[in-house]
C-alpha atoms as a PDB file:
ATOM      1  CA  UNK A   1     -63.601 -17.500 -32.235  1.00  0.00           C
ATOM      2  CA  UNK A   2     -65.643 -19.885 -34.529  1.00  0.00           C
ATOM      3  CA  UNK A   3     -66.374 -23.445 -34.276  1.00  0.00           C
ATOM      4  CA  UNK A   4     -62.961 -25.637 -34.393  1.00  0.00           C
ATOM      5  CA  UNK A   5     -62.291 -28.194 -36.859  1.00  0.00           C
ATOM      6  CA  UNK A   6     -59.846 -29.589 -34.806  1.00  0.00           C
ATOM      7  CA  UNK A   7     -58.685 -29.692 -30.879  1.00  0.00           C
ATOM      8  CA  UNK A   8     -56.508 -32.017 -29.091  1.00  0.00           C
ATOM      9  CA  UNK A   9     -55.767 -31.506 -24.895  1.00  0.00           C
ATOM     10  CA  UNK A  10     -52.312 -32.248 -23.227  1.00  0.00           C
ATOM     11  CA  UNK A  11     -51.804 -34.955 -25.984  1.00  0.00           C
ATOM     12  CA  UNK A  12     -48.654 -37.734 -25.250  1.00  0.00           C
ATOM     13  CA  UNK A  13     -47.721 -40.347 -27.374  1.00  0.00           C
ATOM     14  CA  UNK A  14     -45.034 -42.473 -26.718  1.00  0.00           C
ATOM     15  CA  UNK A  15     -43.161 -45.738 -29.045  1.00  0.00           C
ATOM     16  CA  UNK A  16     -41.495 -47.525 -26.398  1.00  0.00           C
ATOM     17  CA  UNK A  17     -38.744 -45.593 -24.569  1.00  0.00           C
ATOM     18  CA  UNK A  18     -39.531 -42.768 -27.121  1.00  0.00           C
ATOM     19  CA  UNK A  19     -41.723 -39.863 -26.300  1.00  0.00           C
ATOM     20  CA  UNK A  20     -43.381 -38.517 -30.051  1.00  0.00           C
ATOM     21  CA  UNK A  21     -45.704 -36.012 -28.581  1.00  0.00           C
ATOM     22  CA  UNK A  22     -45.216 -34.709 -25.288  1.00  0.00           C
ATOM     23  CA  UNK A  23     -48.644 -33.048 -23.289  1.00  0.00           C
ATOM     24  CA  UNK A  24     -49.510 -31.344 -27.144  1.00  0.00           C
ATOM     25  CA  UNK A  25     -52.785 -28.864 -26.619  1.00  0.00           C
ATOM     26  CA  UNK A  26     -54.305 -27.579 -30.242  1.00  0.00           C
ATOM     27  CA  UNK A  27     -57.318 -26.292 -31.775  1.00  0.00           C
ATOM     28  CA  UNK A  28     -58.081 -25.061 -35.530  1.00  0.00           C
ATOM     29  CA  UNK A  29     -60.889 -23.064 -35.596  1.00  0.00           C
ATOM     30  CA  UNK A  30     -62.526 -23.394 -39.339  1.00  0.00           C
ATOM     31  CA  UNK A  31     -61.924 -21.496 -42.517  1.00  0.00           C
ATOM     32  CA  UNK A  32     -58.023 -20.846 -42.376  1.00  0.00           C
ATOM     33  CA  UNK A  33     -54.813 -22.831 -43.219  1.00  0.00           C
ATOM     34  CA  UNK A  34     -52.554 -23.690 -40.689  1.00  0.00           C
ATOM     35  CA  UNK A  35     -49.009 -24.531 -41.476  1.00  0.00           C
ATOM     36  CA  UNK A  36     -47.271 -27.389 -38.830  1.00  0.00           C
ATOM     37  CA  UNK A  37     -43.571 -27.334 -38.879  1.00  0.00           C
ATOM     38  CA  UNK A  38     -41.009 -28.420 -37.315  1.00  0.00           C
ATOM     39  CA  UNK A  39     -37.250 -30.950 -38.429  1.00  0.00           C
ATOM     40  CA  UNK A  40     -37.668 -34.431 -39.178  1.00  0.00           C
ATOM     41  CA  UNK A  41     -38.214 -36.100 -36.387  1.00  0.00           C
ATOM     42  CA  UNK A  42     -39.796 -33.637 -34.346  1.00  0.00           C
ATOM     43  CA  UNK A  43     -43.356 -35.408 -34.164  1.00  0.00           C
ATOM     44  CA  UNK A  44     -45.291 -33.425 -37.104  1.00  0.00           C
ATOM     45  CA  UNK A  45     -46.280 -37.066 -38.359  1.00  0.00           C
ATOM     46  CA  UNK A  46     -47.300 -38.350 -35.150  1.00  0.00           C
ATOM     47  CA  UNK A  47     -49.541 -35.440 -34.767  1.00  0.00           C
ATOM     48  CA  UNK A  48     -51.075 -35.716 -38.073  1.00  0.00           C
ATOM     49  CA  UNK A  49     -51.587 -39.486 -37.907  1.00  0.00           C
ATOM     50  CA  UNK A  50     -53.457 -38.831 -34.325  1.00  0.00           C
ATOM     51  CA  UNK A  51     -55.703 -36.339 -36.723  1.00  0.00           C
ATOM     52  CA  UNK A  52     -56.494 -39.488 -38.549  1.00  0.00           C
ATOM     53  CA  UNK A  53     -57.510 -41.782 -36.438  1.00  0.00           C
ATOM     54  CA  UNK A  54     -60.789 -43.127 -36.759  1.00  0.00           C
ATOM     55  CA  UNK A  55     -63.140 -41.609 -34.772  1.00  0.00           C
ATOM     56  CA  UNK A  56     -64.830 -44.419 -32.441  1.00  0.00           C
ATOM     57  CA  UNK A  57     -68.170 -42.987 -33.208  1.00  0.00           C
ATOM     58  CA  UNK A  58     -69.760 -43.150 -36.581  1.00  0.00           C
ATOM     59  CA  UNK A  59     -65.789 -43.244 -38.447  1.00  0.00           C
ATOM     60  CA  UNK A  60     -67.572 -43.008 -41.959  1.00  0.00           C
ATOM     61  CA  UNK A  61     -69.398 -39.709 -41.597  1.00  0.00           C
ATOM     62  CA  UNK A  62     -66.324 -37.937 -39.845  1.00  0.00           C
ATOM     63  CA  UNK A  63     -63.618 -39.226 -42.691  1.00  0.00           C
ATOM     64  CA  UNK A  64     -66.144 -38.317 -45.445  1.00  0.00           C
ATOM     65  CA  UNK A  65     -65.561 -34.597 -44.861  1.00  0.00           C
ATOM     66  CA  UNK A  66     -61.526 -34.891 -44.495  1.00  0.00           C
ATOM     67  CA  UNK A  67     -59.294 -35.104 -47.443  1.00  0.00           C
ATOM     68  CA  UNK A  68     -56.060 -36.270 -46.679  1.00  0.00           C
ATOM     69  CA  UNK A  69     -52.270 -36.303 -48.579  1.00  0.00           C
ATOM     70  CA  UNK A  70     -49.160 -38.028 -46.862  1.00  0.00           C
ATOM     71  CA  UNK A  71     -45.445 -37.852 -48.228  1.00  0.00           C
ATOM     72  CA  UNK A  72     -46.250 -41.564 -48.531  1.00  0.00           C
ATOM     73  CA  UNK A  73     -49.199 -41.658 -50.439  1.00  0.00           C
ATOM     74  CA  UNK A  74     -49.963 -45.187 -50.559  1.00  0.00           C
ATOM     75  CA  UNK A  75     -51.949 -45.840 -53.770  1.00  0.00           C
ATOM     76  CA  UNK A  76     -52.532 -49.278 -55.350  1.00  0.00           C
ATOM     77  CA  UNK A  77     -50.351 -49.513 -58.319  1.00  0.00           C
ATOM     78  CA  UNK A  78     -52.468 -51.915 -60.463  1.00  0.00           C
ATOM     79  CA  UNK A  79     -55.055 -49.491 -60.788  1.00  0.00           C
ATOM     80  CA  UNK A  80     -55.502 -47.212 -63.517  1.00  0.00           C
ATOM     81  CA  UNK A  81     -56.279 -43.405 -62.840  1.00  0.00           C
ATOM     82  CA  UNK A  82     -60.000 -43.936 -64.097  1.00  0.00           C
ATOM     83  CA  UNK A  83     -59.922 -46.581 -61.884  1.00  0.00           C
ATOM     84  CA  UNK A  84     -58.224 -44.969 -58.917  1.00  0.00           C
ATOM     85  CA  UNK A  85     -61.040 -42.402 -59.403  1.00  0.00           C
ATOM     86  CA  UNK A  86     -64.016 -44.182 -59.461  1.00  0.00           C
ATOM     87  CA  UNK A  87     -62.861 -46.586 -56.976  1.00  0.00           C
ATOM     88  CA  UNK A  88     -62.448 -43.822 -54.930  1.00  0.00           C
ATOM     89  CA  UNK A  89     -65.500 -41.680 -55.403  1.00  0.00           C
ATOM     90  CA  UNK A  90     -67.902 -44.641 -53.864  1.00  0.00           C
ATOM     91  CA  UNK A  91     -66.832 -43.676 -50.564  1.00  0.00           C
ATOM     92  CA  UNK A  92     -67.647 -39.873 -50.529  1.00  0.00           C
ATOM     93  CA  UNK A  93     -71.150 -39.008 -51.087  1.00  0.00           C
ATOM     94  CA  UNK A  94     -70.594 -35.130 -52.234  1.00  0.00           C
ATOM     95  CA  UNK A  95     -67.781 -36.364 -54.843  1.00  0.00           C
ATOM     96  CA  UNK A  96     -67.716 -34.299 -57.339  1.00  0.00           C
ATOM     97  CA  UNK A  97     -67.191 -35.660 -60.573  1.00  0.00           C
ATOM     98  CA  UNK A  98     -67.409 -32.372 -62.666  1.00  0.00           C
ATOM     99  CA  UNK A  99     -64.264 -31.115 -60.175  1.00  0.00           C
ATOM    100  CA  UNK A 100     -62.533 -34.339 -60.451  1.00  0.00           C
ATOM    101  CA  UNK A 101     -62.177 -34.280 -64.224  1.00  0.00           C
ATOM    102  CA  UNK A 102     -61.220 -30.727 -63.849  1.00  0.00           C
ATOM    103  CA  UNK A 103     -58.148 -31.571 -61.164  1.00  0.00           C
ATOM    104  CA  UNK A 104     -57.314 -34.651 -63.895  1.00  0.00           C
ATOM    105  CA  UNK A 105     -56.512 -32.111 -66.546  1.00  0.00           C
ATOM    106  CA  UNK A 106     -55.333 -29.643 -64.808  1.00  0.00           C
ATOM    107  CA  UNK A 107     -52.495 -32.120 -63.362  1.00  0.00           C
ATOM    108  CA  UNK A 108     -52.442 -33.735 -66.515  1.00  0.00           C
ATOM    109  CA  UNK A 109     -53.149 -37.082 -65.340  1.00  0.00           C
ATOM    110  CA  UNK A 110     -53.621 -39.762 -68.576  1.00  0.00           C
ATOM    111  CA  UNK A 111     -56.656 -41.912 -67.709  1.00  0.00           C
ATOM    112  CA  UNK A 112     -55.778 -44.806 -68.991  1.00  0.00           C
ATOM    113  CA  UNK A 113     -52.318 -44.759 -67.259  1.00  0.00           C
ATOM    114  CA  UNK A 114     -51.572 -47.639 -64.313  1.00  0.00           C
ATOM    115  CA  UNK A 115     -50.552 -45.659 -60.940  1.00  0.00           C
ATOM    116  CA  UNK A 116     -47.343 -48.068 -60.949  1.00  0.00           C
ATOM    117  CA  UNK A 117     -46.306 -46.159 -64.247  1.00  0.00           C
ATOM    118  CA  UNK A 118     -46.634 -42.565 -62.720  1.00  0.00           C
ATOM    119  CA  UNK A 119     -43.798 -40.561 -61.962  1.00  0.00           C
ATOM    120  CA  UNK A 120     -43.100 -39.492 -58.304  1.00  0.00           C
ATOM    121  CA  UNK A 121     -44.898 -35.781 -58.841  1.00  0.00           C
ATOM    122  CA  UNK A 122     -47.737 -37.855 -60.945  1.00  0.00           C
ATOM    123  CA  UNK A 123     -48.904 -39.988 -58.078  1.00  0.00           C
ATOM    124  CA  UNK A 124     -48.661 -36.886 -55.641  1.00  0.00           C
ATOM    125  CA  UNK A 125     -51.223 -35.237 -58.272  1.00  0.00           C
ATOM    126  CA  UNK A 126     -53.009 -38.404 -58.342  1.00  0.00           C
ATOM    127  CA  UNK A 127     -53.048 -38.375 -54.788  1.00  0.00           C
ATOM    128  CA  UNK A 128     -53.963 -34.805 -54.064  1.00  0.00           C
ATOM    129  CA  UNK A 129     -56.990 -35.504 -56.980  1.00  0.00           C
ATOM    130  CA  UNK A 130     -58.999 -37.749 -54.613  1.00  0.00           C
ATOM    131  CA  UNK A 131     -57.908 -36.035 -51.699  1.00  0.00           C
ATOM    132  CA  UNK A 132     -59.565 -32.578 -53.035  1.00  0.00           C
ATOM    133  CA  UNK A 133     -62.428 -34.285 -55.434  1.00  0.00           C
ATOM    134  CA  UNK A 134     -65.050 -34.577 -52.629  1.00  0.00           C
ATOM    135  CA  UNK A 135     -64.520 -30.336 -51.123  1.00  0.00           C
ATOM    136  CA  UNK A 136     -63.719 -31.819 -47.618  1.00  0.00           C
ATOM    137  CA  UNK A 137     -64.263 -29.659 -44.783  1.00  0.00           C
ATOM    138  CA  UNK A 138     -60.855 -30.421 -43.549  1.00  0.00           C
ATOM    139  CA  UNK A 139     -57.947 -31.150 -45.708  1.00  0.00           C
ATOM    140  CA  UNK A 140     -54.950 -32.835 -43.893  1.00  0.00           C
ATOM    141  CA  UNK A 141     -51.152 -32.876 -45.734  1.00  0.00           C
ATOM    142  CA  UNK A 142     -48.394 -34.398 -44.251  1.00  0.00           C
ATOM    143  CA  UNK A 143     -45.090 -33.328 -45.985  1.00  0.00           C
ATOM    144  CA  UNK A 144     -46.976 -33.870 -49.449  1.00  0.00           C
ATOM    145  CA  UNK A 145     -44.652 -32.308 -51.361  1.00  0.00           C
ATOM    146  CA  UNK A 146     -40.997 -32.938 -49.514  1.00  0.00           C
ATOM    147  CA  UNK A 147     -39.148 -34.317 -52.653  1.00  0.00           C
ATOM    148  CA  UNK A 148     -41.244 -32.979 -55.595  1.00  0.00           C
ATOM    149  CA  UNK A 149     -39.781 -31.223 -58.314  1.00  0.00           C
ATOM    150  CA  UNK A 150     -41.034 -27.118 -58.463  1.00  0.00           C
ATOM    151  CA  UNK A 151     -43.834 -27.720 -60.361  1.00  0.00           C
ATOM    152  CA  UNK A 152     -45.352 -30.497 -58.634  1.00  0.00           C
ATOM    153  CA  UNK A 153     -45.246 -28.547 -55.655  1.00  0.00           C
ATOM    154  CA  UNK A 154     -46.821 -25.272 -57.039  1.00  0.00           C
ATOM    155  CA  UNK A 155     -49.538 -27.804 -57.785  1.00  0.00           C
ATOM    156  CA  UNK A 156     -50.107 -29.014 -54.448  1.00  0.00           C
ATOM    157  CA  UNK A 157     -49.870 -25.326 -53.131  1.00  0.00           C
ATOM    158  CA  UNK A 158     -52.106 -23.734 -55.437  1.00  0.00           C
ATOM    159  CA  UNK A 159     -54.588 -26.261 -54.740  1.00  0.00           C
ATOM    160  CA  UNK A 160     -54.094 -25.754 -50.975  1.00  0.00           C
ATOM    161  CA  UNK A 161     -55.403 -22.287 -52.055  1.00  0.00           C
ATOM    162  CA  UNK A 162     -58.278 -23.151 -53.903  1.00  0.00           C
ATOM    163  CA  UNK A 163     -59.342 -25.552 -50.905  1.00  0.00           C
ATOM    164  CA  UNK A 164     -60.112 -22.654 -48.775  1.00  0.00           C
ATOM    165  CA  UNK A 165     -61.925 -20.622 -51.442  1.00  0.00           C
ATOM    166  CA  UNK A 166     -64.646 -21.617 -50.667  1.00  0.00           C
ATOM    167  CA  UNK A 167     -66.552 -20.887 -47.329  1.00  0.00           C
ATOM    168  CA  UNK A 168     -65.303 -22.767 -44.182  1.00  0.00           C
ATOM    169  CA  UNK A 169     -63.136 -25.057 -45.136  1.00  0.00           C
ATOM    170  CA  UNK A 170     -59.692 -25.524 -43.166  1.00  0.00           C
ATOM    171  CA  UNK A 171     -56.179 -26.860 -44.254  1.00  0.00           C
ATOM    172  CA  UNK A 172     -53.622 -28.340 -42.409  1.00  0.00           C
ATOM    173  CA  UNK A 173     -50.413 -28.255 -43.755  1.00  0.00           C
ATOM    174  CA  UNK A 174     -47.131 -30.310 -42.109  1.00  0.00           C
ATOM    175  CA  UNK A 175     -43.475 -29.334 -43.979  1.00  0.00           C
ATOM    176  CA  UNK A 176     -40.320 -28.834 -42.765  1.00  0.00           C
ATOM    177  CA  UNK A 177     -39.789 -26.471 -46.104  1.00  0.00           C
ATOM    178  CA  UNK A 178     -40.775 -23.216 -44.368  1.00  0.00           C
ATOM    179  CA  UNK A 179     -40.521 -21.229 -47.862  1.00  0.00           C
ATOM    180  CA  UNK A 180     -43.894 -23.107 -48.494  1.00  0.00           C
ATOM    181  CA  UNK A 181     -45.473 -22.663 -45.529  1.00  0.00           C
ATOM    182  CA  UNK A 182     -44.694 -18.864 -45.253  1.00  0.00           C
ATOM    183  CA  UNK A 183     -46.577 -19.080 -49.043  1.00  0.00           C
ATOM    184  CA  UNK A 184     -49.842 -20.547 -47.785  1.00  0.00           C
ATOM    185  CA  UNK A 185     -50.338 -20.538 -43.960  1.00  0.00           C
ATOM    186  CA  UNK A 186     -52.631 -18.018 -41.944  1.00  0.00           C
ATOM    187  CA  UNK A 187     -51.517 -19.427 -38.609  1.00  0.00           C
ATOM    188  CA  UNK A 188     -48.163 -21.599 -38.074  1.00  0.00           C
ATOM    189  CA  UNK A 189     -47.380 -24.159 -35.275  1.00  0.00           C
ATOM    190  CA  UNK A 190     -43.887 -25.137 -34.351  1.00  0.00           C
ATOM    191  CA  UNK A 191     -43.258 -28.354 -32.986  1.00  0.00           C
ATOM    192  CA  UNK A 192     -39.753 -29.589 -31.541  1.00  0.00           C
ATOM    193  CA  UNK A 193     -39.485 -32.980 -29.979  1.00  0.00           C
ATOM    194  CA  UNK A 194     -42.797 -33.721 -29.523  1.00  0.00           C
ATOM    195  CA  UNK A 195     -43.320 -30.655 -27.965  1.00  0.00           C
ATOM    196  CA  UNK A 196     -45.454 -27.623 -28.984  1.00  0.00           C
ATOM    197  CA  UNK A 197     -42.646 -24.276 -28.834  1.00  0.00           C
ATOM    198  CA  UNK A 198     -44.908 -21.534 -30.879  1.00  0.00           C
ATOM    199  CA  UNK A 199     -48.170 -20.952 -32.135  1.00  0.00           C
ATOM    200  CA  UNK A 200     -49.524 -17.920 -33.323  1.00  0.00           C
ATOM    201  CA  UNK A 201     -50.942 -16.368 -36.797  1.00  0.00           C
ATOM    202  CA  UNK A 202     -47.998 -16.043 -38.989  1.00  0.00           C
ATOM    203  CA  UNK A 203     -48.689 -11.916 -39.253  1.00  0.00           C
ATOM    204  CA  UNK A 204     -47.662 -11.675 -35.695  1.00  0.00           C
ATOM    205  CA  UNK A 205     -44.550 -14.110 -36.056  1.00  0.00           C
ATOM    206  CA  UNK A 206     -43.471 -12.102 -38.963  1.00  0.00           C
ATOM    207  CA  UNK A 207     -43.688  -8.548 -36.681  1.00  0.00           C
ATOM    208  CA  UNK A 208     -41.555  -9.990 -34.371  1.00  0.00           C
ATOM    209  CA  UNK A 209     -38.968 -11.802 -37.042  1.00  0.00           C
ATOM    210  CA  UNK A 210     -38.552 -11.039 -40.906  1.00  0.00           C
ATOM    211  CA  UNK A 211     -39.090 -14.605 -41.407  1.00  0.00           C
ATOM    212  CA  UNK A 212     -40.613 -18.075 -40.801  1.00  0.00           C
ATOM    213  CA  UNK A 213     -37.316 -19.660 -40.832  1.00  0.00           C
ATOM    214  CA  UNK A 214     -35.695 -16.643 -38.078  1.00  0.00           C
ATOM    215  CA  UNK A 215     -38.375 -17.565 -35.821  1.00  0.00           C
ATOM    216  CA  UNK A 216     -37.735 -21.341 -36.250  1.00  0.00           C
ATOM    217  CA  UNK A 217     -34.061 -20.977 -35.513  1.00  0.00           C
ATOM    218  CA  UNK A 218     -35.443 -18.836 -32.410  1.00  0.00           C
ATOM    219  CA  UNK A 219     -37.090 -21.296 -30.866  1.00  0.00           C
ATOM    220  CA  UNK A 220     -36.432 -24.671 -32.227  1.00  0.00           C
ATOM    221  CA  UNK A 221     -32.487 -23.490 -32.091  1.00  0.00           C
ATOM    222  CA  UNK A 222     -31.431 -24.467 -35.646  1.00  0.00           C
ATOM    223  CA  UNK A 223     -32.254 -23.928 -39.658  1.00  0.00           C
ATOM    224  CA  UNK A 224     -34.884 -25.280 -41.120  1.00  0.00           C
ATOM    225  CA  UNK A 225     -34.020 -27.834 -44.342  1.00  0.00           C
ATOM    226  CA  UNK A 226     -33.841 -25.146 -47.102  1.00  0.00           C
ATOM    227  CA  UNK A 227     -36.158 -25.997 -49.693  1.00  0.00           C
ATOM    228  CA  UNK A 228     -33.328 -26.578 -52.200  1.00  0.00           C
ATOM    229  CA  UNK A 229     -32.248 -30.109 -50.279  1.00  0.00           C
ATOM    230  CA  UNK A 230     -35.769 -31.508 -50.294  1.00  0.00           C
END
């Protein structure tokens, strides 16, 4: 087993009277993508956001080597895309300008366009651009893609792909749209309020179930969101 990227130990996070993550044990050895699923609701978000928390101990060298997409994806819309970009690249020492420029065309991004302008799918290229421009070690995406048109998402998955290309680095991917995860994952975890139910590489899921989604409704009890109603 090679060095994890990731590991959390009978994990519990509550909100109030609400339990979001109930005694949640995990670790992501490098160099694979690993798909988190589960309904809305069921603490994926939680999980990731714990993922993100700045580390207590040198925060700036940790975040430097993770790359990170949210459904939200928060960017300030009085910048422009140039601006975005070379706003962002002063925090990431191995940014890497010749890859950036290649991710702007390639999602056809206009330069000179304000973020405010963009177009849902836009800002969740613009989004994955900075998140993917420095090669982090880890790349983190929360539901980046629930809502997207088609397109938009093959974007976001094919660049999921071309993440892990390289030696070493690691994905995690949160979606309740199973379709995509079934595309991309090597190992899935299931989670079901707050609560860890399944996790295994997705070759032995699929020898014991012809498909992501039977194996959700297995052990989560219900259908996954098809990816039709996203």
């Amino acid at each position: 087993m090679s060095e994890s990227v990731i590991g959390v130990s009978e994990l519990t996070r509550r909100f109030g009277a609400t339990t979001a993550l109930n005694s949640v044990s995990l670790s992501l050895p490098r160099g694979a993508v690993y798909g988190l699923v589960g309904a809305n609701g069921a603490g994926k978000t939680t999980l990731m956001r714990v993922f993100g928390v700045d580390p207590v101990a040198d925060p700036v060298a940790v975040l430097s080597r993770i790359g990170y997409l949210s459904e939200e994806n928060d960017l300030p819309g009085w910048m422009r895309v140039d601006e975005l970009i070379r706003y962002t690249r002063a925090f990431y020492p191995k940014w890497d300008d010749a890859y950036a420029e290649e991710l702007r065309r390639a999602f056809a991004l206009d330069p000179a366009a304000k973020i405010k302008d963009l177009s849902r799918g836009q800002r969740a290229r613009a989004g994955l651009l900075i998140a993917l421009a420095h090669r982090p070690e880890l790349l983190v995406l929360d539901e980046p893609s629930s809502g997207l048109d088609p397109i938009v998402r093959r974007d976001i998955l094919g660049a999921v792909i071309r993440t892990i290309a390289d030696e070493g680095r690691t994905v995690l991917f949160s979606s309740h749209l199973l379709d995509e995860v079934e595309e991309v994952a090597d190992h899935v975890t299931m989670i079901d309020h707050g609560r860890i139910v399944l996790s295994a590489p997705l070759d032995a899921i699929k020898e014991s179930h012809r498909s992501l989604n039977e194996a959700f409704i297995a052990h989560v009890g219900s259908a996954a969101t098809p990816a039709a109603e996203a």
